[in-house]
N, C-alpha and C. Protein backbone atom coordinates (compact mmCIF):
# COMPACT_ATOMS: atom_id res chain seq x y z
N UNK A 1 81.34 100.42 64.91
CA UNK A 1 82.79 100.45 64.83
C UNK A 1 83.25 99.30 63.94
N UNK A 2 84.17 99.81 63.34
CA UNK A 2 85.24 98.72 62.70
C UNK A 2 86.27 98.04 63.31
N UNK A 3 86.38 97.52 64.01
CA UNK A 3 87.63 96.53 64.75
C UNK A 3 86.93 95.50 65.22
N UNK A 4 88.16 94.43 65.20
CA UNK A 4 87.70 92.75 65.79
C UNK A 4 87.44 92.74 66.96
N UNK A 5 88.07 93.51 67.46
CA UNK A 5 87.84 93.67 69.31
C UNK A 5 88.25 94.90 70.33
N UNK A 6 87.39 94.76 71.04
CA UNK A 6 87.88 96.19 72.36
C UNK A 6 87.27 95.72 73.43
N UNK A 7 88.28 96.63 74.17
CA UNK A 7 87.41 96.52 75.55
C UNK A 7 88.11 98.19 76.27
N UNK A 8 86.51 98.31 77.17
CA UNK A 8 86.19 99.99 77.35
C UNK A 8 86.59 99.98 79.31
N UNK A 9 87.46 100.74 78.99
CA UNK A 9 88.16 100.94 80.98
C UNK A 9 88.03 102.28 81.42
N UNK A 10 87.86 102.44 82.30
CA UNK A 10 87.05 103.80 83.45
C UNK A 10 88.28 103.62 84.20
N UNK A 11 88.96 105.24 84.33
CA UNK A 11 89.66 105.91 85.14
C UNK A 11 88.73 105.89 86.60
N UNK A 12 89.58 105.45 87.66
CA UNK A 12 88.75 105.80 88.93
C UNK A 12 89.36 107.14 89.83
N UNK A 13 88.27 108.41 88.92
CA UNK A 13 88.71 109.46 89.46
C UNK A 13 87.41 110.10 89.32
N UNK A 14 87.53 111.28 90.32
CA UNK A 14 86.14 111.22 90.71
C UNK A 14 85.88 112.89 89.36
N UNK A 15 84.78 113.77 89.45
CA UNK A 15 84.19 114.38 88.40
C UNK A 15 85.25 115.67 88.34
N UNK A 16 85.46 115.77 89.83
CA UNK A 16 86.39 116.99 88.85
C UNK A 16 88.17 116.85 88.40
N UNK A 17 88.43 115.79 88.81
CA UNK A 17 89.79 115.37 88.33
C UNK A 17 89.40 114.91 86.90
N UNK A 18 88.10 114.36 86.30
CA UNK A 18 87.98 114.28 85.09
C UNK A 18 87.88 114.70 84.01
N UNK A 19 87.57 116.04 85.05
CA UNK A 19 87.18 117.39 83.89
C UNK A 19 88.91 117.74 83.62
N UNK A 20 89.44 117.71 84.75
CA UNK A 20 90.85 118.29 84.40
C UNK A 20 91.54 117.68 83.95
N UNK A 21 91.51 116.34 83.38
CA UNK A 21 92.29 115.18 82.40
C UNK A 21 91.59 115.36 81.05
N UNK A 22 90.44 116.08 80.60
CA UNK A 22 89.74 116.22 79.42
C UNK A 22 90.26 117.74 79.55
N UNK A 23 90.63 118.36 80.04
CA UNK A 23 91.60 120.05 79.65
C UNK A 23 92.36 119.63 79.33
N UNK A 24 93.59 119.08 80.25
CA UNK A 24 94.65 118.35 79.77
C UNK A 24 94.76 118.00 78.83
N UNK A 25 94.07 116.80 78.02
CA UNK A 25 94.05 116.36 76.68
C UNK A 25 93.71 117.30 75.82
N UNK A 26 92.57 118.08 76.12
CA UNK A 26 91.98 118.63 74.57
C UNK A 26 93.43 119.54 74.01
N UNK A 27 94.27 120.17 74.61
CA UNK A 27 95.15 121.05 73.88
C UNK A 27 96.29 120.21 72.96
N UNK A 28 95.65 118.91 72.88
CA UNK A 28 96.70 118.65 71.86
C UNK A 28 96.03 117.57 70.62
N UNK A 29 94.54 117.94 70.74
CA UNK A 29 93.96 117.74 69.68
C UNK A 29 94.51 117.99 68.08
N UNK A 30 94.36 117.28 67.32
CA UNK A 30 94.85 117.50 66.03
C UNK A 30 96.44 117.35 65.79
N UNK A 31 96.87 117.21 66.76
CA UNK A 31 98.19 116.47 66.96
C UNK A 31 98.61 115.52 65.72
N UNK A 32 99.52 115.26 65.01
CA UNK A 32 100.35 114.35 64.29
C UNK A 32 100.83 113.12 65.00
N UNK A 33 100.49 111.81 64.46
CA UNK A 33 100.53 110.53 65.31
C UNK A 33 102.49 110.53 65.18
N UNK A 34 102.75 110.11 66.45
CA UNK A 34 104.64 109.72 66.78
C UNK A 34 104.91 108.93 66.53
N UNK A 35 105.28 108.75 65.00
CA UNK A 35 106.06 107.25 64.58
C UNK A 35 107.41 106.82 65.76
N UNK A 36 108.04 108.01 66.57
CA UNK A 36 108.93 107.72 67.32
C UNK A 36 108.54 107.25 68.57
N UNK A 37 107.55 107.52 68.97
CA UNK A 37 107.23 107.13 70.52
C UNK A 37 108.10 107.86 71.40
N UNK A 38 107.93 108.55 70.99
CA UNK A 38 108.87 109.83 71.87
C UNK A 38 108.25 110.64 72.90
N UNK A 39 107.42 110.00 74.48
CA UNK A 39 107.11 110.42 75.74
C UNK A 39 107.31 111.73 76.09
N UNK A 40 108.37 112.33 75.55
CA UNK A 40 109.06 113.35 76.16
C UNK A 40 108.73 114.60 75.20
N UNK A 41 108.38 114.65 74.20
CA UNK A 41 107.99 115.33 73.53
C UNK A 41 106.69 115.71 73.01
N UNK A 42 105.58 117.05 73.19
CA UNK A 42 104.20 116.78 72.94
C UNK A 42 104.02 117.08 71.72
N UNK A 43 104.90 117.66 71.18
CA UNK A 43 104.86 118.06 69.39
C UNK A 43 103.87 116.78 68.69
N UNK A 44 104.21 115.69 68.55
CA UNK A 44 103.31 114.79 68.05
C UNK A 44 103.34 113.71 69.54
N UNK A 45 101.97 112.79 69.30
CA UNK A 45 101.48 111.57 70.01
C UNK A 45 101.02 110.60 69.86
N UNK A 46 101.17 109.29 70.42
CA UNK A 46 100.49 108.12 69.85
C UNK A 46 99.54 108.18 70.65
N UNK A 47 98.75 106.76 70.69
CA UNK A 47 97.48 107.09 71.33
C UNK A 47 97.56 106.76 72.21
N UNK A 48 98.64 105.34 73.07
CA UNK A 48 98.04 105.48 74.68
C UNK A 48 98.81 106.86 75.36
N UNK A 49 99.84 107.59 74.85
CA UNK A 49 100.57 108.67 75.02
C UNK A 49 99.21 110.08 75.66
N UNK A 50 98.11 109.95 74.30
CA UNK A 50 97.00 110.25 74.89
C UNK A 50 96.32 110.49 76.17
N UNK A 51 96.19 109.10 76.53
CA UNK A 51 95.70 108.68 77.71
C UNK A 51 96.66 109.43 78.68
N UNK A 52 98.00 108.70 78.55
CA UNK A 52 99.11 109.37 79.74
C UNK A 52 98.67 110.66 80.07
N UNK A 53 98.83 111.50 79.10
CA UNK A 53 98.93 112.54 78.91
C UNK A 53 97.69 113.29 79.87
N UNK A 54 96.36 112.87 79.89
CA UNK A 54 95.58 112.91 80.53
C UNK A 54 94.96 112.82 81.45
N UNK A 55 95.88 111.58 82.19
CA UNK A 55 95.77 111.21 83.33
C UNK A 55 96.55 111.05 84.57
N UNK A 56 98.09 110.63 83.94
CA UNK A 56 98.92 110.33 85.03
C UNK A 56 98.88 111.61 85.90
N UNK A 57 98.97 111.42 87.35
CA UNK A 57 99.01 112.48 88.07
C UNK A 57 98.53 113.04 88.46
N UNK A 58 97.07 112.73 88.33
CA UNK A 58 95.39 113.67 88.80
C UNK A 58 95.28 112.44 90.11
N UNK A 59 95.11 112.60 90.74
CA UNK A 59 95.20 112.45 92.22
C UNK A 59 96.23 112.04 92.49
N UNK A 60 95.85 110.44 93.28
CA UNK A 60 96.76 109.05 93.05
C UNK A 60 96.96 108.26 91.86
N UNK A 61 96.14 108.99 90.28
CA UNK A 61 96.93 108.03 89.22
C UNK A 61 98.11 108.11 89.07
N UNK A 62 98.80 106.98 89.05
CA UNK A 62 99.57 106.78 88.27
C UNK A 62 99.91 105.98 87.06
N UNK A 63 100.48 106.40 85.91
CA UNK A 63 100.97 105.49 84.89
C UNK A 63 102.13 105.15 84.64
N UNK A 64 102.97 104.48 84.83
CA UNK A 64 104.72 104.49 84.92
C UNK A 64 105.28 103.67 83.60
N UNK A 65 105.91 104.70 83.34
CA UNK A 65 106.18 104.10 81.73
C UNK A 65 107.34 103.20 81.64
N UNK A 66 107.09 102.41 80.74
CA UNK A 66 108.33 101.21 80.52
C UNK A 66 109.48 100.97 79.48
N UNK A 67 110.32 100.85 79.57
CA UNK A 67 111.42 101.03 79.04
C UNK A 67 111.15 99.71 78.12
N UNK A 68 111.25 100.28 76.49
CA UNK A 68 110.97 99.29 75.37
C UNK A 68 111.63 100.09 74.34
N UNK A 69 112.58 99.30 73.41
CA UNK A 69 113.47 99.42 72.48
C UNK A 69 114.29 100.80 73.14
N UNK A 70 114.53 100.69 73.98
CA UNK A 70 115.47 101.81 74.58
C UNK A 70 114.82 103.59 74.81
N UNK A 71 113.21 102.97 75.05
CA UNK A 71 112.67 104.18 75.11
C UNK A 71 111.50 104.25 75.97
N UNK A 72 111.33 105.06 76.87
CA UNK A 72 110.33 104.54 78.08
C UNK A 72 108.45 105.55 77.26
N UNK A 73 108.15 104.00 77.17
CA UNK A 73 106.68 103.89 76.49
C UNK A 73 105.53 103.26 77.39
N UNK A 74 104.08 103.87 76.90
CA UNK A 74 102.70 102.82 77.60
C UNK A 74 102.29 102.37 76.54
N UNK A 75 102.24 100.82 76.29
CA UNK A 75 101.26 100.09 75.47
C UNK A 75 99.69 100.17 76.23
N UNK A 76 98.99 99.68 75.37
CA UNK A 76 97.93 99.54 75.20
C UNK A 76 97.96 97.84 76.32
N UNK A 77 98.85 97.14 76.35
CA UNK A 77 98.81 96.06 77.03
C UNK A 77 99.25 96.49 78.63
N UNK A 78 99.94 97.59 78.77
CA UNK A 78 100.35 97.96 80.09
C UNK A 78 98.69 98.70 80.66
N UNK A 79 97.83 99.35 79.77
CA UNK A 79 96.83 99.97 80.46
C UNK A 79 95.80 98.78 80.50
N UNK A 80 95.93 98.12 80.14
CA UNK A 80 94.78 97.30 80.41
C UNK A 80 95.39 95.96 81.65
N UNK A 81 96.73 95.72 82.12
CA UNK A 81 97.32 95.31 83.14
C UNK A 81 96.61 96.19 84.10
N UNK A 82 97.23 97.73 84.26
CA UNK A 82 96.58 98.41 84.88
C UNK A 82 94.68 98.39 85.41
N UNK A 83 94.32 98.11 84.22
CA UNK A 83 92.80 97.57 84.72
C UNK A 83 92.57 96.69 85.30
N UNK A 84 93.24 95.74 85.42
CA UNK A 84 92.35 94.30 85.41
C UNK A 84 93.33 94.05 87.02
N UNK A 85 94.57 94.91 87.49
CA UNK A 85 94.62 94.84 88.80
C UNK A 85 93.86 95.80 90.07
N UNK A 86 92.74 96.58 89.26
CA UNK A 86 91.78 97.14 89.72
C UNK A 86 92.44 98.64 90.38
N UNK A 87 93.91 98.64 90.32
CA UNK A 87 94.08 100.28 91.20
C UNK A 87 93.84 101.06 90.72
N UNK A 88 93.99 101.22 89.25
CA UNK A 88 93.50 103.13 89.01
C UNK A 88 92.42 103.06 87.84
N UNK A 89 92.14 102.16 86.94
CA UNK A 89 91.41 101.98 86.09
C UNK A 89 90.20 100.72 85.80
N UNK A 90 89.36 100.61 86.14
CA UNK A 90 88.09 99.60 85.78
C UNK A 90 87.65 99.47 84.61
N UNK A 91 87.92 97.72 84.35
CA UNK A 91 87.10 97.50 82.98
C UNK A 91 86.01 97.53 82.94
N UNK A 92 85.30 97.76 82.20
CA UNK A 92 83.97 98.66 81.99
C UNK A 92 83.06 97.09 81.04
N UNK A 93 83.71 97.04 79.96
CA UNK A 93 83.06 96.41 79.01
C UNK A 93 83.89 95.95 77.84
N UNK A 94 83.65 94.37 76.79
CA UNK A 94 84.72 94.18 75.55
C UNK A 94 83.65 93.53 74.71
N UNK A 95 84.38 92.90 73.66
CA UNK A 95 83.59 92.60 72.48
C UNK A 95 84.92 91.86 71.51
N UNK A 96 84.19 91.04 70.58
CA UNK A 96 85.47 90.30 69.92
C UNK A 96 86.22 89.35 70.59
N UNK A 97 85.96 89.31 71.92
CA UNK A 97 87.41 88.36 72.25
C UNK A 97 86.60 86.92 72.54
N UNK A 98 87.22 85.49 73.24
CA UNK A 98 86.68 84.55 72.71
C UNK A 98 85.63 84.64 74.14
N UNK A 99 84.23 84.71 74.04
CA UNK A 99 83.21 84.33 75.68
C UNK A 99 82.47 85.87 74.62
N UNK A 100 83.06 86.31 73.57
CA UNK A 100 82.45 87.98 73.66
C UNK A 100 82.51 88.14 71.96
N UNK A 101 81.86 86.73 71.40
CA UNK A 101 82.83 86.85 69.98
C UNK A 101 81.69 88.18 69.20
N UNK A 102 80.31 87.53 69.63
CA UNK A 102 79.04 88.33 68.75
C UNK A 102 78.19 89.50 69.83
N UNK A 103 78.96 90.07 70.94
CA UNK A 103 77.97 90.67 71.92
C UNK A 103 78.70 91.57 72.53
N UNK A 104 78.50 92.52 73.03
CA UNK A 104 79.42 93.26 73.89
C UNK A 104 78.80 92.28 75.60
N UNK A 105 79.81 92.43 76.77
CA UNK A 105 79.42 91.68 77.44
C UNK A 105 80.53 92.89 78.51
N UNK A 106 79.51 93.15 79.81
CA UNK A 106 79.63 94.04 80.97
C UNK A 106 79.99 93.67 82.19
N UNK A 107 80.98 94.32 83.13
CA UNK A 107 80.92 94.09 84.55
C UNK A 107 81.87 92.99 84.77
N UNK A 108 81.09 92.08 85.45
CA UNK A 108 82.11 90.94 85.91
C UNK A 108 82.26 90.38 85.04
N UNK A 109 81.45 89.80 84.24
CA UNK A 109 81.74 88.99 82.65
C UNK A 109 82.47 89.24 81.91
N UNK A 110 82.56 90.78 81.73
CA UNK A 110 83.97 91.43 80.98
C UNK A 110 85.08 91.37 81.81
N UNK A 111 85.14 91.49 82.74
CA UNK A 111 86.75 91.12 83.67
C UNK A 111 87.10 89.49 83.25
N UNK A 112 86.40 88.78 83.94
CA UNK A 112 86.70 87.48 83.63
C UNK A 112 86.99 87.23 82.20
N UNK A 113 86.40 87.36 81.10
CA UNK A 113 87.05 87.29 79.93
C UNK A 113 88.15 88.08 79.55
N UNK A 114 88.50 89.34 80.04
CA UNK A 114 89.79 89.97 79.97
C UNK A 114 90.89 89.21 80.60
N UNK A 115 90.50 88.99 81.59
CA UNK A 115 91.54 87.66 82.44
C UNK A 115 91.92 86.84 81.53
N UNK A 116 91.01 85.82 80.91
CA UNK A 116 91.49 85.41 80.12
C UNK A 116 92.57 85.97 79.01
N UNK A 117 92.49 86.60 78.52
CA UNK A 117 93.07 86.86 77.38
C UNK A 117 94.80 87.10 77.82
């Protein structure tokens, strides 16, 4: 991969709510990215819109979107909040960030350095 940094988070849902968040998503494959951020509309999507899209609502997930520039959106910083308070999503693994500059690094080591950040 090409990027300075990531880090990889696991939905905690069990196999067949997963299958039905990967139905969910696939029908809007090839989709046009939403310069508007427009939630409400599936015509085009950004990417944590993606995720939403996939997940909120298969059991007990939830994702609750936040009201930003007068428009209720999920950053990429709200799903990874979501991880790192452990209710619906587990960090898995990151890379790039500072404890993780040259290595990917797993488990508890990757939480604790997500903490950080």
């Amino acid at each position: 991969m090409r990027v300075d940094a990531f880090a990889v988070v696991r939905p905690k849902l069990n196999a067949g709510q997963i299958k039905t968040g990967i139905e969910k998503v696939a029908i809007h494959a090839g989709k046009l990215y939403n310069f508007n951020f427009d939630f409400f509309s599936s015509d085009r999507l950004v990417c944590t819109e993606v995720v939403y899209r996939a997940l909120d609502g298969l059991g007990e997930f939830q994702l609750p979107l936040k009201e930003r520039a007068g428009r209720p959106t999920l950053s990429a910083n709200d799903l990874m909040e979501a991880a790192l308070d452990g209710t619906y999503l587990t960090p898995i693994a990151c890379f790039g960030l500072e404890g993780c500059e040259d290595t990917i690094i797993e488990g508890s080591e990757a939480i604790a350095v997500l903490k950080q950040c």
